[in-house]
C-alpha atoms as a PDB file:
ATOM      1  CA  UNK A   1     122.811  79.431  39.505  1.00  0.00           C
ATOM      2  CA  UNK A   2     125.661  79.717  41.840  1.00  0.00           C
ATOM      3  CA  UNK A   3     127.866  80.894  38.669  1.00  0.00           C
ATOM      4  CA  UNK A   4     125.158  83.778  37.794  1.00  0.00           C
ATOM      5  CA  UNK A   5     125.554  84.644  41.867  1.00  0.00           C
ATOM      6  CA  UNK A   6     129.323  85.297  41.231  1.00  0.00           C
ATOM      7  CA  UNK A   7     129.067  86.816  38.054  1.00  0.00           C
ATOM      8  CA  UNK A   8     125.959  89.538  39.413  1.00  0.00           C
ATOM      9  CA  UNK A   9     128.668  89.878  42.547  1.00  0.00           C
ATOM     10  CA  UNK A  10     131.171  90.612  39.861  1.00  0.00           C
ATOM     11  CA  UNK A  11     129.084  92.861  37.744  1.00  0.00           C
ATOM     12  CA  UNK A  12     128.334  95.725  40.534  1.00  0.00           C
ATOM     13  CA  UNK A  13     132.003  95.120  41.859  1.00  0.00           C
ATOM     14  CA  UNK A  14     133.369  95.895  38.639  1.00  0.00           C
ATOM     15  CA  UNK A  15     130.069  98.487  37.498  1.00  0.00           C
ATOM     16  CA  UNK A  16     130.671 100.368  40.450  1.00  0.00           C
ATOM     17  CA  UNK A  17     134.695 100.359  40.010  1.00  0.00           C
ATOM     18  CA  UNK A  18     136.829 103.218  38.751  1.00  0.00           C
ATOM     19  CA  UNK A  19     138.120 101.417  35.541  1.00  0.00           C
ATOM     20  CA  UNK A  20     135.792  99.437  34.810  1.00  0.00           C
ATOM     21  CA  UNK A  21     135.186  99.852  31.335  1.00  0.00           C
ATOM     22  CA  UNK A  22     137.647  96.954  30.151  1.00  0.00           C
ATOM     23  CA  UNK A  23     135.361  94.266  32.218  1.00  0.00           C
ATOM     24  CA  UNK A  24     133.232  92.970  29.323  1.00  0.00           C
ATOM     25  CA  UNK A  25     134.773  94.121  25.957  1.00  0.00           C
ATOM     26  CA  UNK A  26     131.692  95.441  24.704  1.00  0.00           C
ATOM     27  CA  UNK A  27     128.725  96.324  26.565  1.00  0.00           C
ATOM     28  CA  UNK A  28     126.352  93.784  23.801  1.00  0.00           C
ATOM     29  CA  UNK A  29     128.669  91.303  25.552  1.00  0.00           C
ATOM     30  CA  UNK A  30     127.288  91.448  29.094  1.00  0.00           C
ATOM     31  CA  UNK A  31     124.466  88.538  29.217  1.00  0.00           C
ATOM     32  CA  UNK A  32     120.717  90.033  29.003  1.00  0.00           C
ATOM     33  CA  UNK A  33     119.972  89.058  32.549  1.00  0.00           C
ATOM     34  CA  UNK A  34     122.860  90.909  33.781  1.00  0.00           C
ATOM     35  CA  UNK A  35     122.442  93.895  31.950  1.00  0.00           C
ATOM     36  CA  UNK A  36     119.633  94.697  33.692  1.00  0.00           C
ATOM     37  CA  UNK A  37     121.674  94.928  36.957  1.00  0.00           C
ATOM     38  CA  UNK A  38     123.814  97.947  35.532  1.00  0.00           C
ATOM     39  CA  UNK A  39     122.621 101.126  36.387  1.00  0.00           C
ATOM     40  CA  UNK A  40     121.878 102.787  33.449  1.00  0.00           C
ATOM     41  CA  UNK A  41     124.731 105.513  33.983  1.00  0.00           C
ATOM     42  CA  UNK A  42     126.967 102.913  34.307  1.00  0.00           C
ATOM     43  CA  UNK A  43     125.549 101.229  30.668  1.00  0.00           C
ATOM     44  CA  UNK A  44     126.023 104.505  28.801  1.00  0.00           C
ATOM     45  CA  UNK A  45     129.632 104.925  30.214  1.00  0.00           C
ATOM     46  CA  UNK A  46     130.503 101.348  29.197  1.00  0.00           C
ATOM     47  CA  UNK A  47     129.090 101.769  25.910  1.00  0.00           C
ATOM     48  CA  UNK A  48     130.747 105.262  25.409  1.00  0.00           C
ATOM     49  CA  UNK A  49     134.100 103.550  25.712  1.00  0.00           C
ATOM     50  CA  UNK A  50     136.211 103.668  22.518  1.00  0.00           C
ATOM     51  CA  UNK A  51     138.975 100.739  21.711  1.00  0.00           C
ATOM     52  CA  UNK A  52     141.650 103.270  21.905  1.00  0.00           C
ATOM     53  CA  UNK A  53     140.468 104.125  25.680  1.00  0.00           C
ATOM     54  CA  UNK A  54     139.988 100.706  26.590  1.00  0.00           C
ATOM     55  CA  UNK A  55     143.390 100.571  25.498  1.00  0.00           C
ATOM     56  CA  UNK A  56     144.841 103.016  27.527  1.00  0.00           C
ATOM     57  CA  UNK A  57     142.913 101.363  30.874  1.00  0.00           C
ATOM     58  CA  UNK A  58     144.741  97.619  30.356  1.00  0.00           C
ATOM     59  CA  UNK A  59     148.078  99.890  30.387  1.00  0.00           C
ATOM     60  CA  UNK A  60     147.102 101.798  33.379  1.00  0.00           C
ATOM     61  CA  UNK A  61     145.678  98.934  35.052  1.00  0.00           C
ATOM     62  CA  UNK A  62     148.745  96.301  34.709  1.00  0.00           C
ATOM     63  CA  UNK A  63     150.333  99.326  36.968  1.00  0.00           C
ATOM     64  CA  UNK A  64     146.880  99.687  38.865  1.00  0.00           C
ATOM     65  CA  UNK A  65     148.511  98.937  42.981  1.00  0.00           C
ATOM     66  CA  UNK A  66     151.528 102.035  42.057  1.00  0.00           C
ATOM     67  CA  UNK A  67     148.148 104.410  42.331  1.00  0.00           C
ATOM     68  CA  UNK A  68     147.505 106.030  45.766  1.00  0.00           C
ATOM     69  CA  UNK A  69     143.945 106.429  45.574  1.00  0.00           C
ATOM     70  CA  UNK A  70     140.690 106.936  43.272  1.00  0.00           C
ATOM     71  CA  UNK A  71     141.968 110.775  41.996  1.00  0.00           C
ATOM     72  CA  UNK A  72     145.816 109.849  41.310  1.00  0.00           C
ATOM     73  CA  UNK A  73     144.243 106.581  38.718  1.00  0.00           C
ATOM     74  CA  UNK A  74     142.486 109.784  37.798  1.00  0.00           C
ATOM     75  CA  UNK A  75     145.429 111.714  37.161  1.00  0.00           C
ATOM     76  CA  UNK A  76     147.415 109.039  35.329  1.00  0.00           C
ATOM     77  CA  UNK A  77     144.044 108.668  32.844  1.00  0.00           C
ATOM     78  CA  UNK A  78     143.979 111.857  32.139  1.00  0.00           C
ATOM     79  CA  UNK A  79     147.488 112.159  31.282  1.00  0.00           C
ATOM     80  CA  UNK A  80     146.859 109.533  28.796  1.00  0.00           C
ATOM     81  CA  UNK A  81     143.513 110.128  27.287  1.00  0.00           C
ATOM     82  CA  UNK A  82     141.705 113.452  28.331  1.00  0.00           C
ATOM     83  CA  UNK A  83     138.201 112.318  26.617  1.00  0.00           C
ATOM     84  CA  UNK A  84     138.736 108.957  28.857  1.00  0.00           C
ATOM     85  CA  UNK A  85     139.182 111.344  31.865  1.00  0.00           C
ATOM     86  CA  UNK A  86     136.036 113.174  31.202  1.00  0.00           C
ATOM     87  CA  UNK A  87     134.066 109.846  31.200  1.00  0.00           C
ATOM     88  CA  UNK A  88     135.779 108.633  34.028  1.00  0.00           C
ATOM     89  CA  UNK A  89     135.646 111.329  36.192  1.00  0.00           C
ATOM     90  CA  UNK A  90     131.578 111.983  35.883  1.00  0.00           C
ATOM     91  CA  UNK A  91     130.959 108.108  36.413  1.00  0.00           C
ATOM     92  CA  UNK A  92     133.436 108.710  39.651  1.00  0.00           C
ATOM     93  CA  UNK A  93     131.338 111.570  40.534  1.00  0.00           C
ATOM     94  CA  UNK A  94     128.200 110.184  40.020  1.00  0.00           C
ATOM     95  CA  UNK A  95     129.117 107.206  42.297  1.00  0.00           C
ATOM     96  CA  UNK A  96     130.735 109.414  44.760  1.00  0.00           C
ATOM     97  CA  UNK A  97     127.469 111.232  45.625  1.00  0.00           C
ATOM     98  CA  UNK A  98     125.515 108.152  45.649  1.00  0.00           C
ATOM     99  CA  UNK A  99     128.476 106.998  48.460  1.00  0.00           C
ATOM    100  CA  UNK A 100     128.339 110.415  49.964  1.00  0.00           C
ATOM    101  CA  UNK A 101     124.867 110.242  50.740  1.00  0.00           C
ATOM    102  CA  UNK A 102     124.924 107.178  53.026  1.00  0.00           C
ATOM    103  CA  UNK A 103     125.885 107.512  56.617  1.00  0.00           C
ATOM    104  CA  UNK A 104     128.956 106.205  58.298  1.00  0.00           C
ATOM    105  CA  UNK A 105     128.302 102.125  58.397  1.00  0.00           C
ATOM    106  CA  UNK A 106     126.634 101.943  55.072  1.00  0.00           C
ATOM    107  CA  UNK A 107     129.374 104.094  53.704  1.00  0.00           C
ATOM    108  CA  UNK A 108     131.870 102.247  55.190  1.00  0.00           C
ATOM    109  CA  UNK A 109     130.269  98.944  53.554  1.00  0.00           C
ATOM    110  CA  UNK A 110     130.149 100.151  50.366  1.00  0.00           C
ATOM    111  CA  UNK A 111     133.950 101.916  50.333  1.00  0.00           C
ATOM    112  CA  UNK A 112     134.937  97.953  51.346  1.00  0.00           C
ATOM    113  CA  UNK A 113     132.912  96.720  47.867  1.00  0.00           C
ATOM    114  CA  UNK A 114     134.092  99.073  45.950  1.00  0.00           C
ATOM    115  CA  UNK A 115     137.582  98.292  47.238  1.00  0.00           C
ATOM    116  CA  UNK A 116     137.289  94.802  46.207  1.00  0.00           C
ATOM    117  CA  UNK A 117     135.981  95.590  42.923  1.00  0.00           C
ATOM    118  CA  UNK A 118     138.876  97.712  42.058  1.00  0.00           C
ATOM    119  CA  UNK A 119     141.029  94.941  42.707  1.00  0.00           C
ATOM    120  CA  UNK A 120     139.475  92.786  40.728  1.00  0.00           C
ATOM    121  CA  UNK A 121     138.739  95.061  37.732  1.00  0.00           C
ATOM    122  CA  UNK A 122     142.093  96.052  37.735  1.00  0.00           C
ATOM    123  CA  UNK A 123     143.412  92.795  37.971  1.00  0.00           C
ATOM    124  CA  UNK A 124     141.323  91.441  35.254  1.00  0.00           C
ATOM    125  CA  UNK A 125     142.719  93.723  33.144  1.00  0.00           C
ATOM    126  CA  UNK A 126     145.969  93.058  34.008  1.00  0.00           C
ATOM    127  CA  UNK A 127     145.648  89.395  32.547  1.00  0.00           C
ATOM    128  CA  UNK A 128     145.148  87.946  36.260  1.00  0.00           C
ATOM    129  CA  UNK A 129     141.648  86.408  36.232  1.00  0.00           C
ATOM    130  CA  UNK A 130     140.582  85.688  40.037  1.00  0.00           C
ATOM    131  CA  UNK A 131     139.084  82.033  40.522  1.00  0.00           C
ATOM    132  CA  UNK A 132     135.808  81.315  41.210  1.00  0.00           C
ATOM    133  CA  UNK A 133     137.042  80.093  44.335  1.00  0.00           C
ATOM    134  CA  UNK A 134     138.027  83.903  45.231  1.00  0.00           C
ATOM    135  CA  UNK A 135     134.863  85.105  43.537  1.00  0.00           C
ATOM    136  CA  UNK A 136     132.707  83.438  45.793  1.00  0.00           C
ATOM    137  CA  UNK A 137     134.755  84.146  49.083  1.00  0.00           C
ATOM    138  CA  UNK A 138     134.523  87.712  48.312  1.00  0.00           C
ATOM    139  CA  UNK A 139     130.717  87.480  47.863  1.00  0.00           C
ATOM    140  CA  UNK A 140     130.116  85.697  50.661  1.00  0.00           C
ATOM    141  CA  UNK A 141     132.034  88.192  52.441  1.00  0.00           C
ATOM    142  CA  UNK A 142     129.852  91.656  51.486  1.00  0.00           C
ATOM    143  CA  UNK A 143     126.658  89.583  51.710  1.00  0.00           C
ATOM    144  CA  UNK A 144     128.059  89.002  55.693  1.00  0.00           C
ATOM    145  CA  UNK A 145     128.921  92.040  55.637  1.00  0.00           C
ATOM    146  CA  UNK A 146     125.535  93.562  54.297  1.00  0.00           C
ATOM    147  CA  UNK A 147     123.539  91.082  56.414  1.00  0.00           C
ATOM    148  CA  UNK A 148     125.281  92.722  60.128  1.00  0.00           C
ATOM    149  CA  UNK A 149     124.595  96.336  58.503  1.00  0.00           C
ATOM    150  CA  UNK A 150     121.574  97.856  61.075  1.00  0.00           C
ATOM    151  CA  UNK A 151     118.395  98.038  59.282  1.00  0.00           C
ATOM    152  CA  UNK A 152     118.937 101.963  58.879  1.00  0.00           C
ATOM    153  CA  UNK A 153     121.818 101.206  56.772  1.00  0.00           C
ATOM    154  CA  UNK A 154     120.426  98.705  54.371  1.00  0.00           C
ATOM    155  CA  UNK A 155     117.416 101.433  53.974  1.00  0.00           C
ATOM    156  CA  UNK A 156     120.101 103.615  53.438  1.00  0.00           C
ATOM    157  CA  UNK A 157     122.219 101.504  50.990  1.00  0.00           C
ATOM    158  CA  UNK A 158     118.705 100.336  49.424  1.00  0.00           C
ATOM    159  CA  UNK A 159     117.520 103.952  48.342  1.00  0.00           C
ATOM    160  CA  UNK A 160     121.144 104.599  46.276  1.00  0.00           C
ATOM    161  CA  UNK A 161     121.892 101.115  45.260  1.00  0.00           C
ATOM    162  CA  UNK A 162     118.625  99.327  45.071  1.00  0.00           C
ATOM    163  CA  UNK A 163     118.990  96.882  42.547  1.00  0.00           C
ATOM    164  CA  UNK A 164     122.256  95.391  44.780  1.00  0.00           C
ATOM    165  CA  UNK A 165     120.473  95.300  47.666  1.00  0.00           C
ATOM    166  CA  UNK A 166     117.786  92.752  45.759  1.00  0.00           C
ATOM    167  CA  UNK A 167     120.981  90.484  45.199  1.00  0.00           C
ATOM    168  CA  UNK A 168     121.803  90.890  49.043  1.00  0.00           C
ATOM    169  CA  UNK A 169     118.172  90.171  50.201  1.00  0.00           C
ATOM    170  CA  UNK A 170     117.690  87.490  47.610  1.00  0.00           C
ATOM    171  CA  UNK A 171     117.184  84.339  49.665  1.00  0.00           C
ATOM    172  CA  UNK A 172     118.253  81.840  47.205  1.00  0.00           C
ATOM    173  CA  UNK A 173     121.303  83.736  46.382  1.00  0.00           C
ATOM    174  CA  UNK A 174     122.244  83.473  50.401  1.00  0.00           C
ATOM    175  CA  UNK A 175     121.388  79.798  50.211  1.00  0.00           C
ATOM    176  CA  UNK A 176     123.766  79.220  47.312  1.00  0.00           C
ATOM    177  CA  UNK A 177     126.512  81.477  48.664  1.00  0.00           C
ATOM    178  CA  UNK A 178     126.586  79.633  52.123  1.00  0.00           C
ATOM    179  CA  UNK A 179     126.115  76.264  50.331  1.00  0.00           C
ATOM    180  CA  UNK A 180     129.141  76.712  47.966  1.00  0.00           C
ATOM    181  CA  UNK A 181     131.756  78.546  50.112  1.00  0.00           C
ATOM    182  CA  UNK A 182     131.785  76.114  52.452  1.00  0.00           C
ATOM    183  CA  UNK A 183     132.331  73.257  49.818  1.00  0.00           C
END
């Protein structure tokens, strides 16, 4: 159970992270109970992804801490692969009004998961697979993290990303978080 904790922590990191099309290697890869955790935007971008594109993210991403921010990975995609760019960007854009619409605490929560997700999408793809050691520190982190947010942000949070917040508010998944970390 704990493992399918990590993994669904993994999943929206990485679902809701700007490459993260080279995650799974196919989108029939992705377990049936997990699948249902992906937005469905996200599942028709990760299923739109051709071999030659998720070719062109493993380059980009073994360079992925050189990039500034969100629009100059952006910028080096679309140097490389314009039809890559045009995916990425309007999964970036759909995200980024989903983020927009939150107010400052719940924004700032999510900007800090996203962050994380980043990292480790783009250091999965660089080869560097994180432990489940790290996994579950991180997780137990943003479920802190979501658990201090005032009830107006969850609501907030909860209306753009609602099948998240059921991991977050998922009791068992708490249990097993607090249970394991500390071990």
């Amino acid at each position: 159970m704990l493992c399918r904790v990590v993994v669904s922590f993994a999943l929206f990191a990485a679902a809701f992270s700007l490459p993260l099309e080279g995650a799974p290697e196919k989108f029939e890869d992705i377990p049936a109970e997990y699948k249902t955790m992906i937005p469905e935007e996200v599942a028709t971008h990760l299923k739109s992804i051709t071999p030659e594109e998720k070719a062109v993210l493993k380059e980009l991403a073994k360079n992925y801490k050189d990039y500034k921010d969100e629009n100059d990975f952006l910028e080096a995609i679309k140097a490389k692969s314009p039809s890559l760019y045009e995916k990425s960007k309007k999964l970036h854009d759909f995200i980024k009004a989903k983020v927009d619409k939150l107010g400052k605490d719940a924004k700032e929560f999510v900007t800090k998961v996203l962050a994380d997700g980043r990292k480790l999408h783009a250091d999965f793809l660089a080869g560097n697979k994180p432990s489940l050691d790290d996994l579950k520190t991180i997780a137990k982190k943003h479920l802190d993290a979501f658990n201090n947010l005032s009830e107006e942000s969850k609501k907030e949070f909860e209306q753009e990303f609602p099948i998240t917040t059921s991991v977050f508010k998922n009791d068992k998944i708490k249990a097993l978080i607090d249970k394991y970390v500390q071990n």
